[in-house]
N, C-alpha and C. Protein backbone atom coordinates (compact mmCIF):
# COMPACT_ATOMS: atom_id res chain seq x y z
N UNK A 1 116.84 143.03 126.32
CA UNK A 1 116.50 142.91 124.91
C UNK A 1 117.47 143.75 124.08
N UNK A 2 118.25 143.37 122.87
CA UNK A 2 118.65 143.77 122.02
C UNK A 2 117.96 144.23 120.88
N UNK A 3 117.54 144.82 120.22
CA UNK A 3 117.07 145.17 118.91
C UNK A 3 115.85 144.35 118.86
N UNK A 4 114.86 144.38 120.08
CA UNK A 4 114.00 143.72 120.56
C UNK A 4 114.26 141.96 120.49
N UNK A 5 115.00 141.46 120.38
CA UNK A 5 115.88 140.46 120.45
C UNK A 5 115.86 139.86 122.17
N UNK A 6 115.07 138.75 122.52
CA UNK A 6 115.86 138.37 123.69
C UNK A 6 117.14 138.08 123.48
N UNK A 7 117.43 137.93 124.87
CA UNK A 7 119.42 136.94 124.82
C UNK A 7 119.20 135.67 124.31
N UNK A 8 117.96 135.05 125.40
CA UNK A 8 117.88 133.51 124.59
C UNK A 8 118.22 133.63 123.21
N UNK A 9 117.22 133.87 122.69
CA UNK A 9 116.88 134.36 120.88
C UNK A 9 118.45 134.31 120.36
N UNK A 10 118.98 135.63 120.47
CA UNK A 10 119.93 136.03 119.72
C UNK A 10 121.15 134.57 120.28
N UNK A 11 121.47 134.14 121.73
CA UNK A 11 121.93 132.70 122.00
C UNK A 11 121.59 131.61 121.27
N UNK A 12 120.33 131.21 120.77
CA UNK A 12 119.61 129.92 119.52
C UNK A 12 120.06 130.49 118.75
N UNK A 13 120.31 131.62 118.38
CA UNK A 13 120.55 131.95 116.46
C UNK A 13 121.96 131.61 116.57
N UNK A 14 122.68 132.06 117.06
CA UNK A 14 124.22 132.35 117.15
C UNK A 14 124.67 130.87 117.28
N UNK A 15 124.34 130.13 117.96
CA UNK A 15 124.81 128.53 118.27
C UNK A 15 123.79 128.02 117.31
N UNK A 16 122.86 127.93 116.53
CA UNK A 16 122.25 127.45 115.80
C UNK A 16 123.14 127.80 114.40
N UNK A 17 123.55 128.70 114.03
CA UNK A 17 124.84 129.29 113.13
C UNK A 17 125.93 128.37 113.32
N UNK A 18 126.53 128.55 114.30
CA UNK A 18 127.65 127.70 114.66
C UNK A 18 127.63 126.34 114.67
N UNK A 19 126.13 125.77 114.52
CA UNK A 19 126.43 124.35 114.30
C UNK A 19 125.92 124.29 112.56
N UNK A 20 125.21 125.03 112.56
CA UNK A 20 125.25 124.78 110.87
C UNK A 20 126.43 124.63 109.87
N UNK A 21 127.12 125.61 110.52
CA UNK A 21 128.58 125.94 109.68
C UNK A 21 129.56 124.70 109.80
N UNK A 22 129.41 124.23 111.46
CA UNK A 22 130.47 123.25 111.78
C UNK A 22 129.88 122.04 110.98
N UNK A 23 128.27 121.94 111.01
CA UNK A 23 127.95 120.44 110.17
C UNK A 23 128.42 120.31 108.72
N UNK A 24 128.36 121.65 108.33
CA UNK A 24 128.68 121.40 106.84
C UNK A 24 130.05 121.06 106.19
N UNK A 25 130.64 121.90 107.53
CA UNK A 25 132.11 120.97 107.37
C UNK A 25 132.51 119.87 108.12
N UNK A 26 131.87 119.37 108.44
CA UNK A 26 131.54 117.82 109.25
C UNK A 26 131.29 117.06 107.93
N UNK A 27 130.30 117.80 107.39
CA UNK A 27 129.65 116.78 106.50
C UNK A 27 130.75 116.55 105.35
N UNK A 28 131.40 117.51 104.87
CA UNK A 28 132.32 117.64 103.65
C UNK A 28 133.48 116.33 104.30
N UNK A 29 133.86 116.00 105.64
CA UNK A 29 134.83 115.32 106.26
C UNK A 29 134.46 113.60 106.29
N UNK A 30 132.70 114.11 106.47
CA UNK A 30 131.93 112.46 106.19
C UNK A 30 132.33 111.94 105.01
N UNK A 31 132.04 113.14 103.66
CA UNK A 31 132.24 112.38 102.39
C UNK A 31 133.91 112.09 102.41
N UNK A 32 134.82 112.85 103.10
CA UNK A 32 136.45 112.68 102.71
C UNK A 32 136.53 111.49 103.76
N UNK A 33 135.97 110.85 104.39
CA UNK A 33 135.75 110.03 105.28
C UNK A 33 137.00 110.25 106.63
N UNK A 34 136.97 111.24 107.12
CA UNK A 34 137.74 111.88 107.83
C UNK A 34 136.66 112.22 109.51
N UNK A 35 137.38 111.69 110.05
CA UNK A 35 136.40 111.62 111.37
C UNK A 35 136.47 112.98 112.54
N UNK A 36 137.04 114.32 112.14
CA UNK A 36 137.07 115.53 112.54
C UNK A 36 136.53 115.31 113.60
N UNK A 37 137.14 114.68 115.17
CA UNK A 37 136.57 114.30 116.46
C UNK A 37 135.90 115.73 117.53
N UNK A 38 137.03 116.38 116.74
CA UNK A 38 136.95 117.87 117.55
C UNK A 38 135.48 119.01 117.21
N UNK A 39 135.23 118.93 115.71
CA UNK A 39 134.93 119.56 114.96
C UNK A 39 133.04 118.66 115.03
N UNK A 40 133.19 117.65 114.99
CA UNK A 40 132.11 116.88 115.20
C UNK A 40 131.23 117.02 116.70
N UNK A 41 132.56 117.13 117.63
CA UNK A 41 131.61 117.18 118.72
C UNK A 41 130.79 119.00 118.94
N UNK A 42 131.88 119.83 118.23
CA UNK A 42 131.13 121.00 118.67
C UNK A 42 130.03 121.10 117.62
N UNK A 43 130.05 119.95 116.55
CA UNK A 43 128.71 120.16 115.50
C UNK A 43 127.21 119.63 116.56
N UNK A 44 127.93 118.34 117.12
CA UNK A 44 126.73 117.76 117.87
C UNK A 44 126.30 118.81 118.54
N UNK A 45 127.29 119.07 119.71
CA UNK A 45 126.68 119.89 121.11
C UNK A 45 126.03 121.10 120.47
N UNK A 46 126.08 121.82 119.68
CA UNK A 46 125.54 123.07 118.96
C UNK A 46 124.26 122.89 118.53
N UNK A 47 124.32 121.82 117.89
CA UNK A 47 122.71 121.24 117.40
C UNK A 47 121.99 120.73 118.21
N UNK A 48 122.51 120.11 119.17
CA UNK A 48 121.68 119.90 120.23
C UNK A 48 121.47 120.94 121.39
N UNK A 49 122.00 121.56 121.53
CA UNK A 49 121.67 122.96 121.98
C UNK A 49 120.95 123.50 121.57
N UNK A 50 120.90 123.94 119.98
CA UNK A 50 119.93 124.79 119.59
C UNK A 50 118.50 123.68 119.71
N UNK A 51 118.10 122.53 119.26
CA UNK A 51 117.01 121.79 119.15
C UNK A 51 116.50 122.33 120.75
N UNK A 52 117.69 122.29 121.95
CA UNK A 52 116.51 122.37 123.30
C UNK A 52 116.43 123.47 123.51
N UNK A 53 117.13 124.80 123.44
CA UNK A 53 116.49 125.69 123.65
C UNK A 53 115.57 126.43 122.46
N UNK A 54 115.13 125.89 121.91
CA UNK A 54 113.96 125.87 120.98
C UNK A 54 112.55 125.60 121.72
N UNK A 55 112.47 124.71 122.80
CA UNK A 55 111.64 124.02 123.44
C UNK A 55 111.47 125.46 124.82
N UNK A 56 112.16 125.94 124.87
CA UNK A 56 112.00 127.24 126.06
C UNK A 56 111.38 128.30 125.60
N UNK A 57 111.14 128.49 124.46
CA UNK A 57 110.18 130.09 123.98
C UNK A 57 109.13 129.42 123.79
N UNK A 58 108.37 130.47 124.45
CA UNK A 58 106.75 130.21 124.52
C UNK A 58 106.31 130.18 123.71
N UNK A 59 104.83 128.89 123.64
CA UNK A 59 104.70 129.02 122.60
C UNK A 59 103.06 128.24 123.38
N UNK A 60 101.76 128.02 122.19
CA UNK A 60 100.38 127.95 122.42
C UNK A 60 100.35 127.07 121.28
N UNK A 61 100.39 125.75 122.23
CA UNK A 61 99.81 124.38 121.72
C UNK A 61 100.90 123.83 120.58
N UNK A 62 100.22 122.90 120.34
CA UNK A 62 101.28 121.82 118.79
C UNK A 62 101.53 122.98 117.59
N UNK A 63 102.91 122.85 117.47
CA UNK A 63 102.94 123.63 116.45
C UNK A 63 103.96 123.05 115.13
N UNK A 64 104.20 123.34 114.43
CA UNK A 64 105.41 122.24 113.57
C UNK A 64 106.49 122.70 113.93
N UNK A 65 106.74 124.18 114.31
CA UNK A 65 108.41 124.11 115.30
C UNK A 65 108.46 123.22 116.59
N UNK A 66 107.45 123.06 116.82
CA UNK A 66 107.52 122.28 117.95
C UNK A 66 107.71 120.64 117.58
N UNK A 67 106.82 120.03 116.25
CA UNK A 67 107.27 119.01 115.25
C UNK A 67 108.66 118.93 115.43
N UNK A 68 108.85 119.89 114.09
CA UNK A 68 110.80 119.33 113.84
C UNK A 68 111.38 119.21 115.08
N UNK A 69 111.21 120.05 116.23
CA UNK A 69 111.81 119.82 117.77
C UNK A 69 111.96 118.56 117.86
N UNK A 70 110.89 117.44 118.30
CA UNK A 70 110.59 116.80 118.65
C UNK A 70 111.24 115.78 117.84
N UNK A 71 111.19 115.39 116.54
CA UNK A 71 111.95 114.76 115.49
C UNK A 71 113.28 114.99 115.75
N UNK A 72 113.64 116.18 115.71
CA UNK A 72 115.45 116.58 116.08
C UNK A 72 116.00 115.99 117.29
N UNK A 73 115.16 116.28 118.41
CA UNK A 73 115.66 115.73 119.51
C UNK A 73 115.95 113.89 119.25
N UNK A 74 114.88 113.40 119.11
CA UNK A 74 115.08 111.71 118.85
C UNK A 74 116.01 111.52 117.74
N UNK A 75 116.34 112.30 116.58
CA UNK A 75 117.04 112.10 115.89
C UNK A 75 118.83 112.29 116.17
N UNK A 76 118.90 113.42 117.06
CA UNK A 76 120.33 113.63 118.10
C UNK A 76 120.36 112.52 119.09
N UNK A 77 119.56 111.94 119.83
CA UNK A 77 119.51 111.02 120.72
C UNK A 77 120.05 110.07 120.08
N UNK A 78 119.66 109.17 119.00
CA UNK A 78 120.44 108.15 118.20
C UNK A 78 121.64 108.51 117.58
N UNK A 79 121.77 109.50 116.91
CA UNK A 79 123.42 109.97 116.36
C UNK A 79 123.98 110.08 117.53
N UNK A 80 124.04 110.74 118.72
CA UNK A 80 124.45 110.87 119.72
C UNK A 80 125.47 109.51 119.82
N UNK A 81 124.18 108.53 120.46
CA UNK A 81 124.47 107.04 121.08
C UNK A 81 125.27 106.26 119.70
N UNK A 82 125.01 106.05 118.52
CA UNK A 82 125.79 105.77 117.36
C UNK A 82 127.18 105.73 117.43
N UNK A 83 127.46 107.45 117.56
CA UNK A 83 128.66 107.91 117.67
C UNK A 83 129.64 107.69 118.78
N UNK A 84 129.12 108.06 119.88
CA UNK A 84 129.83 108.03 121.24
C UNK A 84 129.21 107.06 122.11
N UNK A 85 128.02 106.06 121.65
CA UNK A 85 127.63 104.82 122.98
C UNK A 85 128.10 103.40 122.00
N UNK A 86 128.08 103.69 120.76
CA UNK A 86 128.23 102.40 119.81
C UNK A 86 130.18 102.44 119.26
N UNK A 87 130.16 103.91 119.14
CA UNK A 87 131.68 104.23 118.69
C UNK A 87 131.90 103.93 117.06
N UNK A 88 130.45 104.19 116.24
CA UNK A 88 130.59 104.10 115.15
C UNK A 88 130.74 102.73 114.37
N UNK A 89 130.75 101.59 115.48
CA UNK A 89 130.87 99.93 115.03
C UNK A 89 129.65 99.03 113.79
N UNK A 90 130.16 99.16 113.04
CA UNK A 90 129.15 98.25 112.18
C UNK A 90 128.20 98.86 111.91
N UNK A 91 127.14 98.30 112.46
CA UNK A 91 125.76 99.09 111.25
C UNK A 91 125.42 100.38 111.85
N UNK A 92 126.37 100.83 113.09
CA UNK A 92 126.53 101.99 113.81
C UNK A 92 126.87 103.37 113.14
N UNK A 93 127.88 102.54 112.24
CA UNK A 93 128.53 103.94 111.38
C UNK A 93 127.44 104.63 110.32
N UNK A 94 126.52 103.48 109.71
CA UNK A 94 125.63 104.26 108.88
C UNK A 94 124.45 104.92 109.69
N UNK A 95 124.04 104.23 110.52
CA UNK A 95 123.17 105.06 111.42
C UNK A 95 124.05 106.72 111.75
N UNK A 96 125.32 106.28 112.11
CA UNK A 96 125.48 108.27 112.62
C UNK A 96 125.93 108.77 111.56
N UNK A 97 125.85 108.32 110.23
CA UNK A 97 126.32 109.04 109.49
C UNK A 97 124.53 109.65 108.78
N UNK A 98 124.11 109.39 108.62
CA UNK A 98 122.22 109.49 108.51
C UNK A 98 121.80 110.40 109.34
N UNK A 99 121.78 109.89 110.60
CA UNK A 99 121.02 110.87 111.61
C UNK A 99 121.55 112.23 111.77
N UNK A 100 123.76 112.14 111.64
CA UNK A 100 124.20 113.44 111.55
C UNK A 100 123.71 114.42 109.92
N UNK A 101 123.33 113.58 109.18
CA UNK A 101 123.36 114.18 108.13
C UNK A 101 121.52 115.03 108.43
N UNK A 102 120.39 113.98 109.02
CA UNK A 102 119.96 114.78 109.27
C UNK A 102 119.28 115.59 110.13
N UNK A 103 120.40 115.50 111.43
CA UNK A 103 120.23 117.11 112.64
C UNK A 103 120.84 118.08 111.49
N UNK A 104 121.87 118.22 110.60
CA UNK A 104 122.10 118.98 109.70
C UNK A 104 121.00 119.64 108.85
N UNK A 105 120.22 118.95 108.25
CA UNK A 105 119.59 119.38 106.79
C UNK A 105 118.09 119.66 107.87
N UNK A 106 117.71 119.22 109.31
CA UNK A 106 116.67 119.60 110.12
C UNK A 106 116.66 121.58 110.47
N UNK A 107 118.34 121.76 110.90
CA UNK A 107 118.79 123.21 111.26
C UNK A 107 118.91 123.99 110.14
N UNK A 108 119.24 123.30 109.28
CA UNK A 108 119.22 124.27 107.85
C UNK A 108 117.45 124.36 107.36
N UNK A 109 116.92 123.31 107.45
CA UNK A 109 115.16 123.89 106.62
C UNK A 109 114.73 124.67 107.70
N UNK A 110 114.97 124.77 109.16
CA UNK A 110 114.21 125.65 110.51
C UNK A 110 115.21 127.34 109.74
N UNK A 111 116.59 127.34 109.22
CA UNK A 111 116.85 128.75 108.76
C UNK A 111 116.32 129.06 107.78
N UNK A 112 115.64 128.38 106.80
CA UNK A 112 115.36 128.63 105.38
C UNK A 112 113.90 129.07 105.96
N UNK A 113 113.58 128.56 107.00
CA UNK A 113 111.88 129.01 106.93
C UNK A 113 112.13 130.45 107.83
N UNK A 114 113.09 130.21 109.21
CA UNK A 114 113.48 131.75 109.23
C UNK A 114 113.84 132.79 108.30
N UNK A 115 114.32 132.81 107.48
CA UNK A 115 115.22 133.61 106.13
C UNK A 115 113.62 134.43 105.86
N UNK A 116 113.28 132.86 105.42
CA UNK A 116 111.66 133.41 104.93
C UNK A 116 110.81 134.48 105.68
N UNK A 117 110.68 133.94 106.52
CA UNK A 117 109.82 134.79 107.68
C UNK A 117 110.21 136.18 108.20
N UNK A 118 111.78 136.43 107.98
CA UNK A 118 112.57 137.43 108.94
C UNK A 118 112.93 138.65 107.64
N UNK A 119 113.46 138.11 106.45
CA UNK A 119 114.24 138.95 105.51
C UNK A 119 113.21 139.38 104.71
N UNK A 120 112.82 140.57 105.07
CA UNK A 120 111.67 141.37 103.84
C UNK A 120 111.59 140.74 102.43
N UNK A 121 112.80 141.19 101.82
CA UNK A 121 112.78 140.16 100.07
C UNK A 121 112.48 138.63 100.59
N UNK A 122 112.45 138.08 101.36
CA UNK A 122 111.96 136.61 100.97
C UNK A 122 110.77 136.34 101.64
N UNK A 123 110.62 137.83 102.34
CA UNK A 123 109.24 137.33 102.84
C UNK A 123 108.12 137.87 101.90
N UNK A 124 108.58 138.93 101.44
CA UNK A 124 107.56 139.29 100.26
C UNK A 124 107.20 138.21 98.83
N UNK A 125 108.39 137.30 98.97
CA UNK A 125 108.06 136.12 97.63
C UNK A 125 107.26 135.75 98.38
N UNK A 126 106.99 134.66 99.81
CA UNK A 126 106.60 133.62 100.41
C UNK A 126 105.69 134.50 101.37
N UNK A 127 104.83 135.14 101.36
CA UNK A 127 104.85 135.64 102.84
C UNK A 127 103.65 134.69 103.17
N UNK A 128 103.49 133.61 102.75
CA UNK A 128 102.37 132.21 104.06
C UNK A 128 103.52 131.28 103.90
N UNK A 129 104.64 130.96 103.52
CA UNK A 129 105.31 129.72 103.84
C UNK A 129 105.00 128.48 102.49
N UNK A 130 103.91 129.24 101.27
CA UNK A 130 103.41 128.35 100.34
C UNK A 130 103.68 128.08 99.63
N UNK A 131 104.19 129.41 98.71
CA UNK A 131 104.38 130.17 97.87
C UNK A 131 105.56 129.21 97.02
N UNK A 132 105.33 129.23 95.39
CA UNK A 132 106.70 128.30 94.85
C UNK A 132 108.32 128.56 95.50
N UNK A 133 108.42 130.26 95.68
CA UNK A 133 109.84 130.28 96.05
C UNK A 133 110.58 129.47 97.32
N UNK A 134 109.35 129.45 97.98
CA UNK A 134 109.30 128.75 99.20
C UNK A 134 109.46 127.30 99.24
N UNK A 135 109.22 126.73 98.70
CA UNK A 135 108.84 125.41 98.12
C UNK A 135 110.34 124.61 97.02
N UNK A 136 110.46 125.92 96.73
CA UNK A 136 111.71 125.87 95.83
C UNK A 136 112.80 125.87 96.19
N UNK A 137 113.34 126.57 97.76
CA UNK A 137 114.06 126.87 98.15
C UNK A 137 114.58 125.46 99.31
N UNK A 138 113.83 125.17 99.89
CA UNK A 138 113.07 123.87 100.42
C UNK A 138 113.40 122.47 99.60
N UNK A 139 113.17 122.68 98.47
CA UNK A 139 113.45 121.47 97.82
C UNK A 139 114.75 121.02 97.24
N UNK A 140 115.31 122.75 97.51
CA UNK A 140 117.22 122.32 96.40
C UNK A 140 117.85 122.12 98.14
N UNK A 141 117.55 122.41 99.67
CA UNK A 141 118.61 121.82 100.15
C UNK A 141 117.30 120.76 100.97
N UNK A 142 116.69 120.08 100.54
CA UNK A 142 116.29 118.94 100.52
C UNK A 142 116.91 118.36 99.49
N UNK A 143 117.33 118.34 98.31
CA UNK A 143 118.03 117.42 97.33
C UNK A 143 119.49 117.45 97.85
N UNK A 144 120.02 118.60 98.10
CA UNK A 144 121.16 118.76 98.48
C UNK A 144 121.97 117.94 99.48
N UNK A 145 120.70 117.42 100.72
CA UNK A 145 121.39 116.93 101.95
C UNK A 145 121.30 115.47 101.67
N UNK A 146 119.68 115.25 100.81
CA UNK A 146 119.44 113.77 100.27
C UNK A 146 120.53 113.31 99.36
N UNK A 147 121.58 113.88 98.60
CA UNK A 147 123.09 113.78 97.55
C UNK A 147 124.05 113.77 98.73
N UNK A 148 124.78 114.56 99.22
CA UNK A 148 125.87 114.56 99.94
C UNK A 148 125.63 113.43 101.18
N UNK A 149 124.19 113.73 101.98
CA UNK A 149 124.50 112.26 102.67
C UNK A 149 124.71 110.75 102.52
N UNK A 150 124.24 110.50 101.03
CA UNK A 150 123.75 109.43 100.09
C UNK A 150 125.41 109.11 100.64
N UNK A 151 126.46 110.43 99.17
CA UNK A 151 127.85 109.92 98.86
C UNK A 151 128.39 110.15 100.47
N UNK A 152 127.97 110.52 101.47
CA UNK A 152 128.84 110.45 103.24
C UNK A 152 128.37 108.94 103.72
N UNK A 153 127.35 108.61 103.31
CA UNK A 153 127.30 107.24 103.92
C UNK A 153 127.70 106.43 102.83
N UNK A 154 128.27 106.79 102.01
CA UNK A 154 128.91 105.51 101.17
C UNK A 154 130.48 105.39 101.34
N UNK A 155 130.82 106.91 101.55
CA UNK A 155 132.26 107.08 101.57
C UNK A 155 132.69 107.10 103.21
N UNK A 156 132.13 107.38 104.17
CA UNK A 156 132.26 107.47 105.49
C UNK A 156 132.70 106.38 105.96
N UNK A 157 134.70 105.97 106.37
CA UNK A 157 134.84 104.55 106.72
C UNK A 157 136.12 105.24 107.68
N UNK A 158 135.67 105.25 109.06
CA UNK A 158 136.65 105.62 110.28
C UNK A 158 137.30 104.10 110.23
N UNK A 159 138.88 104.72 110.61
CA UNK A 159 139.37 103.66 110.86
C UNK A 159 138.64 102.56 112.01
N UNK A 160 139.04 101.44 111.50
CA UNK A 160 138.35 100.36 112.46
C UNK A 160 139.25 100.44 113.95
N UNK A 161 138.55 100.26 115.38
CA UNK A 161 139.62 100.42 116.27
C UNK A 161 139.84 101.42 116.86
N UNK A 162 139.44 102.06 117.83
CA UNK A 162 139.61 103.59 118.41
C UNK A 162 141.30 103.16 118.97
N UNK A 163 142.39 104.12 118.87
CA UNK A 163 143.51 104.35 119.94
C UNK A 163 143.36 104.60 121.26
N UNK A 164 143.87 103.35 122.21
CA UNK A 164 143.72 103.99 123.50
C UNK A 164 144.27 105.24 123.58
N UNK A 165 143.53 105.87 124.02
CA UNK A 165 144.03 107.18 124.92
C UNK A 165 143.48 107.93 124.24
N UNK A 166 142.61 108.04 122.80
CA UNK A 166 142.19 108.69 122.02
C UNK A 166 140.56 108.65 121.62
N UNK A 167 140.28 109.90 121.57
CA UNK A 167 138.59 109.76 121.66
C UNK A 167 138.05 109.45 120.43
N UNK A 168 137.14 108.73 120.27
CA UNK A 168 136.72 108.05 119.02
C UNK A 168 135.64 108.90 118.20
């Protein structure tokens, strides 16, 4: 234990970070319609990392982290297959451009409710999760991901045609 911190723990935060950061510049590449192959896959594998080891801390019965889990996972399962089983073809591309947009805006509301829960000043606005700031905070990157994915799936157009020898 670190700073009473398991490894797991402080491992989900740290790769849960790292894919947040990489989605958002994933996402900025969706709207430039720029297919960042490199940058995309360590967005996937990060987010899908963090969604399963989410599923390893104990926990007592249905809970809504256990919800968004469950949503995230099926929602990576299709961006997944979109991206790398479909290769982005036809009505493929808007599907992974959707589902990536939201394993994105899924890892960002699971930090906003951490922020809440963890950082004294925001837990003292919110401290049940109800509270307007809470609600408020919640709703600008809920508008936020509902705008930028809107203009990524409008602007998102990979060249047609993967290059042999080149990963799509």
């Amino acid at each position: 234990m670190f700073f009473g911190v398991s490894g797991l723990q402080t491992f989900h935060v740290l790769v849960s970070l790292v894919g947040i950061v990489s989605g958002l510049v994933v996402l900025s590449g969706l709207i430039r319609s720029q297919r960042m192959s490199q940058l995309t896959a360590l967005f996937l594998a990060t987010t899908l990392t963090t969604t399963l080891t989410g599923f390893v801390f104990p926990f007592n019965g249905f809970t809504p982290a256990i919800g968004v889990g469950i949503i995230s996972t099926i929602v990576m399962a299709i961006c997944l297959y979109a991206r790398y089983g479909r290769r982005m073809g036809g009505a493929w591309r808007g599907i992974y451009v959707i589902t990536a947009v939201i394993s994105l805006y899924l890892n960002v509301f699971v930090l906003v409710v951490q922020l809440f829960l963890k950082v004294p000043s925001l837990h003292g606005l919110a401290p049940n999760g109800s509270e307007p700031p809470f609600g408020i905070a919640q709703g600008v990157v809920l508008i936020f991901f509902l705008v930028t994915g809107f203009v990524a799936w409008r602007r998102f157009r990979p060249a047609s045609g993967a290059i042999v020898g080149q990963p799509a």
